[in-house]
Structures are given as structure tokens and as C-alpha cells.
Protein backbone atom coordinates (compact mmCIF):
# COMPACT_ATOMS: atom_id res chain seq x y z
CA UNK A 1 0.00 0.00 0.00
CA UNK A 2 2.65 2.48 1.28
CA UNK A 3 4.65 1.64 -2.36
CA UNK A 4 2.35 2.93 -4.52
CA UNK A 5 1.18 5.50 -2.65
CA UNK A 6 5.06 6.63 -2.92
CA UNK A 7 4.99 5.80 -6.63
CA UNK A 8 2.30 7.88 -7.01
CA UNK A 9 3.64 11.00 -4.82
CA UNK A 10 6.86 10.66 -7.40
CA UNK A 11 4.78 10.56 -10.70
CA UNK A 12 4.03 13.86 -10.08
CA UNK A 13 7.70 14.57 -10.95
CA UNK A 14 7.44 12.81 -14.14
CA UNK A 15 11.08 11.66 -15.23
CA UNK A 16 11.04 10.63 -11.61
CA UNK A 17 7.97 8.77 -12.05
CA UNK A 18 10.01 5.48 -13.13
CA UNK A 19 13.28 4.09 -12.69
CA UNK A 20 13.28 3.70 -16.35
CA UNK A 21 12.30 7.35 -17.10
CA UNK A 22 15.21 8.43 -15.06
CA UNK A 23 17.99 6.23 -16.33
CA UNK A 24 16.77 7.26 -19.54
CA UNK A 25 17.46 10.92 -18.90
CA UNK A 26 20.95 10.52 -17.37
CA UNK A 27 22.06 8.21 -19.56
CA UNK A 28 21.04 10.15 -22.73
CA UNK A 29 23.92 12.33 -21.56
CA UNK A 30 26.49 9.04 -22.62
CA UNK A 31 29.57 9.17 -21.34
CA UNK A 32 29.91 12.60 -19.72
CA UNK A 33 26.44 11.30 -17.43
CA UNK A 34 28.08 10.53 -14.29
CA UNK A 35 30.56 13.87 -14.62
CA UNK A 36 26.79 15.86 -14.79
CA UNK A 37 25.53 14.17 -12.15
CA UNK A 38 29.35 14.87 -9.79
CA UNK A 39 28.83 18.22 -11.28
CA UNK A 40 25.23 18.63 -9.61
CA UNK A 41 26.04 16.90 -6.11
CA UNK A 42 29.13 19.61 -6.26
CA UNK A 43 26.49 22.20 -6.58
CA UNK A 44 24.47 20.81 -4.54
CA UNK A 45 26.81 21.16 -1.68
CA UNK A 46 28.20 24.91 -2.44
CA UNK A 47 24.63 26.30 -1.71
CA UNK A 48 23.14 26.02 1.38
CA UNK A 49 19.30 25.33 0.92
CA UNK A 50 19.45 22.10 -2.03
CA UNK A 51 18.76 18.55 0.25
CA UNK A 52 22.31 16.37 -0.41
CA UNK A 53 20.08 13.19 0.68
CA UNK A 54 17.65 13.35 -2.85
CA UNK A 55 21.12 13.30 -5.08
CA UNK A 56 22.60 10.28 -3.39
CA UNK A 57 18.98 8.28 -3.15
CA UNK A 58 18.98 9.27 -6.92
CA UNK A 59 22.30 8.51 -7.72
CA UNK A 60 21.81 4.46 -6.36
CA UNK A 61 18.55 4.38 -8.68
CA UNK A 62 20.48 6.00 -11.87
CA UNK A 63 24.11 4.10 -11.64
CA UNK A 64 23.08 1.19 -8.82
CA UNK A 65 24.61 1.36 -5.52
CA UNK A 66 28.38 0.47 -6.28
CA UNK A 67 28.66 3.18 -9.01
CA UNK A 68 26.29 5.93 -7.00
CA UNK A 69 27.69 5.51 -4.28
CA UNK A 70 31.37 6.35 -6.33
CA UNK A 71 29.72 9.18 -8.17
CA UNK A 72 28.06 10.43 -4.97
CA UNK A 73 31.18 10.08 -2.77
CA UNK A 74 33.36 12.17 -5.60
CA UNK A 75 30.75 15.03 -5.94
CA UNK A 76 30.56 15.49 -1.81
CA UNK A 77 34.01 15.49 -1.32
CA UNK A 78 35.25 18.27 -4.20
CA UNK A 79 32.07 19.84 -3.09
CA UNK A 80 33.23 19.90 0.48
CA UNK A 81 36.90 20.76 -0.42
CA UNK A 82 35.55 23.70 -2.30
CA UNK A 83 33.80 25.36 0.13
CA UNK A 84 36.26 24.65 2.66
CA UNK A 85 38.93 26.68 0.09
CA UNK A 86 36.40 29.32 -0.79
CA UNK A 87 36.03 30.10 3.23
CA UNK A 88 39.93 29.72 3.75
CA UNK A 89 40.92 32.16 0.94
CA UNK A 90 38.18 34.89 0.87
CA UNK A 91 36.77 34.89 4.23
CA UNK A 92 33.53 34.96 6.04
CA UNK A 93 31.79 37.43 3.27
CA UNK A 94 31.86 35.48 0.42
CA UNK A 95 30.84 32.40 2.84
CA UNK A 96 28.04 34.72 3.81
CA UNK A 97 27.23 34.86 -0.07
CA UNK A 98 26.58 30.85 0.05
CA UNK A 99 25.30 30.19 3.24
CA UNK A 100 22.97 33.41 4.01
CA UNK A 101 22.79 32.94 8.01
CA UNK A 102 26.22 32.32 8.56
CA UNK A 103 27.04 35.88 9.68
CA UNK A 104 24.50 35.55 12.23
CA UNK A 105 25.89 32.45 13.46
CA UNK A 106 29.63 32.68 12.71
CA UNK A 107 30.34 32.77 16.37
CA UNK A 108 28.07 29.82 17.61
CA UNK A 109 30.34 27.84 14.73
CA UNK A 110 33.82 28.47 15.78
CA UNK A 111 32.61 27.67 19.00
CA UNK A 112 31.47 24.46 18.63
CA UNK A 113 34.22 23.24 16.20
CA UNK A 114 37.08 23.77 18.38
CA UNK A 115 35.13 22.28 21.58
CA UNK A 116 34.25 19.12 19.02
CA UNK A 117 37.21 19.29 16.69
CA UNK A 118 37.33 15.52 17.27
CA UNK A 119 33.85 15.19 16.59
CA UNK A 120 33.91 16.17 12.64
CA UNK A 121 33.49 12.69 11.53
CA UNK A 122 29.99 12.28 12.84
CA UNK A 123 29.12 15.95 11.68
CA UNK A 124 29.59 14.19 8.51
CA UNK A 125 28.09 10.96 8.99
CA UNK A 126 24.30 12.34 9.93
CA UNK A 127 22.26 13.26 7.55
CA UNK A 128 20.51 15.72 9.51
CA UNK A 129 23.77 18.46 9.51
CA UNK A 130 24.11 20.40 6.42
CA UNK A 131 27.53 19.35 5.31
CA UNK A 132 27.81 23.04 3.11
CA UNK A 133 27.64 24.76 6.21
CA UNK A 134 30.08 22.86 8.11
CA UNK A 135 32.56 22.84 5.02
CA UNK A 136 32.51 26.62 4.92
CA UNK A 137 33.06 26.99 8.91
CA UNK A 138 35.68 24.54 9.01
CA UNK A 139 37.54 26.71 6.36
CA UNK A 140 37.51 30.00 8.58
CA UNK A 141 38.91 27.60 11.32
CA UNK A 142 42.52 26.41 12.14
CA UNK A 143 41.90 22.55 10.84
CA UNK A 144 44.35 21.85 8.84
CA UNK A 145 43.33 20.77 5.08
CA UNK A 146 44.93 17.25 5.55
CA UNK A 147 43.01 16.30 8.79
CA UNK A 148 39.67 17.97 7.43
CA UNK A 149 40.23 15.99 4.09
CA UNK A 150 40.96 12.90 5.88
CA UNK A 151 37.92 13.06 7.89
CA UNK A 152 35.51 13.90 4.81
CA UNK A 153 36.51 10.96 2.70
CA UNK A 154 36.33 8.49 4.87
CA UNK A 155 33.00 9.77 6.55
CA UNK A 156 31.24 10.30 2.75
CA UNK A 157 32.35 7.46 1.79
CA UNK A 158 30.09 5.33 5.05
CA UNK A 159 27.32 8.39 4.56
CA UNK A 160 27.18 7.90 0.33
CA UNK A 161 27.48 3.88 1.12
CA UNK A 162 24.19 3.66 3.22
CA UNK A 163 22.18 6.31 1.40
CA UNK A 164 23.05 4.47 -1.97
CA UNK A 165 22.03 1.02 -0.20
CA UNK A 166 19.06 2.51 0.80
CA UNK A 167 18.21 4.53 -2.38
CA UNK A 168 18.45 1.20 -4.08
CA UNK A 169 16.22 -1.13 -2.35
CA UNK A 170 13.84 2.18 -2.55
CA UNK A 171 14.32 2.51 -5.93
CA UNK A 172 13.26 -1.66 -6.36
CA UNK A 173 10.31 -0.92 -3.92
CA UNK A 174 8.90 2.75 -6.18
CA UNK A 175 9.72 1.41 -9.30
CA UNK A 176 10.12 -2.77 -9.66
């Protein structure tokens, strides 16, 4: 019952309607269709309000969950490196430019990273914390690059893992 009332929520998005419909789509881009779909999780990440959950979910439907959860794990990590270079080299105002709020909050931020600066991993393991955000603090912070790079690519890559898992078997269950 719950399945197709899902499959009927998502036919309202047509191309997202059917697993079929969506494949379709991505792979009428050929070769260059997972570099479009890094491309969007990259952009996805840079600014603030876009969900990164719905790009991974639909990354495991498009590629399958070995290959979406590659693709997924490539885009969030350049994403995340990016902002964290855009906040080390220009500064809180052009982080302010991405992430609206964060002048507001800037303090609250440094705050908490250096009381949890052991703590990153799991900031990047729930889905629940916007990773842009966090990726454009930790880049007005002292981490080093290395130790905030080490901690990203191992924690996307257990994050991107269980969301492709899961966007898989939900892909089987909306669209068998």
C-alpha cells in the first residue's frame, strides 16, 4: 500500500515517475552522465538550501549502488573541499554569499568546532547536519586541510554507502 502511494507521490515529478524514465534521462547524456551528475552533487553542496540526501537516493537508482555511491562520494568530497577553500581564501563574506545565516551564526560555529574538533566525523556521517555549512566553517577555522580531508573521505564514503544502499532497495520498492 505504502509503495504505490510513494509511486504515485513521485509521478508527479514525471522523469522521476520510473526508474526507467530516469535512467533514460541521465544516460542520454552518454559518457559525460556521471561527470553531470558529480557536477550537480558539487552544486548541490556549495549552496546552502538544495537537500544532499535526494542526489545520493537518486544517484543508487540511476548508476546502482556500487557506481552511485562512487559518483556520490566524488561530488561530496570536491564539493566539500571547495567550500572549505572558498572560506579559507576569501573569508567569512563570500561564505556569507553561500550560506545566508552564517554571519548571524559565525560565532556559535567556531565555538562548537574547536570544543568538538574531534567530533567532525559524525558531523559528517548524519544526515541531519548540512555538510555546506560545516565545510565553509571549518575553512575560517585552524583545521588543517589534511586532517579535514581525511575526515571527509572516509565519513562520505560510510554516509554515500548507506544512502546508496538505501536509495536502491527504494528505488526496487517505487519502481520494480
Amino acid at each position: 500500500m505504502a509503495s504505490y502511494f510513494l509511486r504515485d507521490y513521485f509521478e508527479i515529478f514525471g522523469v522521476f515517475g520510473s526508474r526507467d524514465a530516469l535512467q533514460s534521462l541521465i544516460s542520454s547524456f552518454g559518457v559525460f552522465a556521471p561527470l553531470i551528475f558529480i557536477f550537480f552533487i558539487l552544486v548541490e553542496v556549495l549552496v546552502a538550501p538544495l537537500p544532499g540526501s535526494v542526489t545520493a537516493l537518486a544517484g543508487a537508482v540511476v548508476f546502482g549502488p556500487i557506481l552511485g555511491t562512487l559518483y556520490a562520494w566524488i561530488g561530496n568530497v570536491v564539493g566539500s573541499i571547495l567550500a572549505f577553500l572558498i572560506a579559507r581564501h576569501f573569508g567569512p563574506s563570500v561564505v556569507s554569499f553561500f550560506v545566508p545565516s552564517f554571519r548571524k551564526k559565525q560565532e556559535r560555529y567556531n565555538r562548537e568546532i574547536s570544543e568538538h574538533r574531534n567530533a567532525l566525523f559524525i558531523l559528517y556521517l548524519l544526515p541531519v547536519v548540512p555538510i555546506d555549512v560545516v565545510s565553509f566553517a571549518l575553512g575560517l577555522s585552524a583545521i588543517p586541510f589534511r586532517h579535514f580531508f581525511a575526515v571527509i573521505s572516509f565519513a562520505f564514503f560510510v554516509r554515500m554507502t548507506v544512502w546508496n544502499i538505501f536509495g536502491d532497495a527504494l528505488g526496487d520498492v517505487l519502481f520494480f
